[in-house]
C-alpha atoms as a PDB file:
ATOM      1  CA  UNK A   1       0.000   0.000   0.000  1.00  0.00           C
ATOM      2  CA  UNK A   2       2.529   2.819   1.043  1.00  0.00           C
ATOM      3  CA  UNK A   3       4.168   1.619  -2.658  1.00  0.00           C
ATOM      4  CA  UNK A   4       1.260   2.458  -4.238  1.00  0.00           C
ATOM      5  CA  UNK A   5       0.335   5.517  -2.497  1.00  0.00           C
ATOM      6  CA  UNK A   6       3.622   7.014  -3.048  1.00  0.00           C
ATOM      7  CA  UNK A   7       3.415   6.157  -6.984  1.00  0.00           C
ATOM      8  CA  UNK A   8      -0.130   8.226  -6.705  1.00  0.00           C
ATOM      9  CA  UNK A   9       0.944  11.469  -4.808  1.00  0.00           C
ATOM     10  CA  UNK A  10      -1.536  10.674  -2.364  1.00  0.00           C
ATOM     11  CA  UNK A  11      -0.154  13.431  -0.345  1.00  0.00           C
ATOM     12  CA  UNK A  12      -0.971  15.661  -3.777  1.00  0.00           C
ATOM     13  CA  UNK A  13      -4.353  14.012  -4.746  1.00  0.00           C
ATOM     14  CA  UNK A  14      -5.896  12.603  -2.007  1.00  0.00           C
ATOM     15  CA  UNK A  15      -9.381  11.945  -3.765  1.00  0.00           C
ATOM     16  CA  UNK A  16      -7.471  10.972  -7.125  1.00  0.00           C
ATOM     17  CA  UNK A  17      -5.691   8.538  -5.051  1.00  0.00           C
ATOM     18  CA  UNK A  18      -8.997   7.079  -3.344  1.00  0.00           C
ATOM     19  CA  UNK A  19     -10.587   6.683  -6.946  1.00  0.00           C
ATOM     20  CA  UNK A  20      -7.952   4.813  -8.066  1.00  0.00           C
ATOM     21  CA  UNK A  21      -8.228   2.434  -5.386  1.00  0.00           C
ATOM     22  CA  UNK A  22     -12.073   1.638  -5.267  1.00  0.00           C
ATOM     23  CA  UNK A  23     -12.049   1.863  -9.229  1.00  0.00           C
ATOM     24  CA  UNK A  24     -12.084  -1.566 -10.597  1.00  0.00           C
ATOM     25  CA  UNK A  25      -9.778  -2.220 -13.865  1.00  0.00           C
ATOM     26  CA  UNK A  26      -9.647  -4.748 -16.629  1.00  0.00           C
ATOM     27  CA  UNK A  27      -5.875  -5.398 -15.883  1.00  0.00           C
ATOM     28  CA  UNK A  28      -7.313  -6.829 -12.580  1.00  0.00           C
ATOM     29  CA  UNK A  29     -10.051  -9.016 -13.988  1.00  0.00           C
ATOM     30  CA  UNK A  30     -12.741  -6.542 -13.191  1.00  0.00           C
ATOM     31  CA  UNK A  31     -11.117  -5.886  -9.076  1.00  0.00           C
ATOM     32  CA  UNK A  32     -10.085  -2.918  -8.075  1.00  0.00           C
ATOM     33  CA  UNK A  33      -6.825  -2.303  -6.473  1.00  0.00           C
ATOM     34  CA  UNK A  34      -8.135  -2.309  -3.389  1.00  0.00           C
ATOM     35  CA  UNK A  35      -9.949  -6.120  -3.661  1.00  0.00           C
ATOM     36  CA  UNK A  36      -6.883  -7.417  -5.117  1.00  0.00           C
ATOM     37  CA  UNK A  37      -4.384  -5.784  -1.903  1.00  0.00           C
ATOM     38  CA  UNK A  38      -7.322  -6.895   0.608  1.00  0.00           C
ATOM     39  CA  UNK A  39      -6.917 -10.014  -1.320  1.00  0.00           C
ATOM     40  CA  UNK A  40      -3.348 -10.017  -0.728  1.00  0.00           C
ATOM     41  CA  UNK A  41      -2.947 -10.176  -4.662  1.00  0.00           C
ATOM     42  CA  UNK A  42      -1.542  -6.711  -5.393  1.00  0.00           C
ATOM     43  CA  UNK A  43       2.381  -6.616  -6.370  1.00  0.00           C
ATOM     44  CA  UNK A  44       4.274  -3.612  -7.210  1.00  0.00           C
ATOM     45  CA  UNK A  45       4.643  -4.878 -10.912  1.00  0.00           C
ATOM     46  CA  UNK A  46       0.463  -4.910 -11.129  1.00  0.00           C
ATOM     47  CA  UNK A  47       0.796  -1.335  -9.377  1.00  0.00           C
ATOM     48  CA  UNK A  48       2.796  -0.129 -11.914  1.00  0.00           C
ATOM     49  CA  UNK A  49       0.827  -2.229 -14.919  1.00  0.00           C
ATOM     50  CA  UNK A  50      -2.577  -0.085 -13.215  1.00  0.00           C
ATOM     51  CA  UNK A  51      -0.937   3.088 -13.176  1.00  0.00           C
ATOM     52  CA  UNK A  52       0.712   2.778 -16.652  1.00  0.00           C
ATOM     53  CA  UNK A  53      -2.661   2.069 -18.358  1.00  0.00           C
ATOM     54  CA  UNK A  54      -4.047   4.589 -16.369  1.00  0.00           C
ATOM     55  CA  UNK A  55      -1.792   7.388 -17.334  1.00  0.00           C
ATOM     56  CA  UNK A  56      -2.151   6.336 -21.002  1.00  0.00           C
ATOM     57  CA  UNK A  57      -5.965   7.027 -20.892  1.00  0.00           C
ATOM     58  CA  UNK A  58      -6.823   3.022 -21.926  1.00  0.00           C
END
């Protein structure tokens, strides 16, 4: 989590950061980040996949 939160700025974007975190993603079979960490399925590399695609606007 503090991986991920640091990638988002959360300090920045607090609200940005939440979305991303309740927002469920096709990278993630339809979970959001948040399901797959609670989950304990969330690895940096997915982190990074999420954020990538993310950033891209796919």
């Amino acid at each position: 989590m503090k991986y991920a939160n640091r990638r988002l700025a959360v300090a920045e974007d607090p609200y940005g950061a939440a979305s991303w975190w309740l927002t469920a993603t096709e990278i993630l079979d339809g979970r959001s980040p948040l399901e797959d960490f609670e989950a304990g399925e969330l690895t940096e590399i997915a982190i990074d996949n999420v954020l990538d695609v993310a950033r891209r606007g796919m």
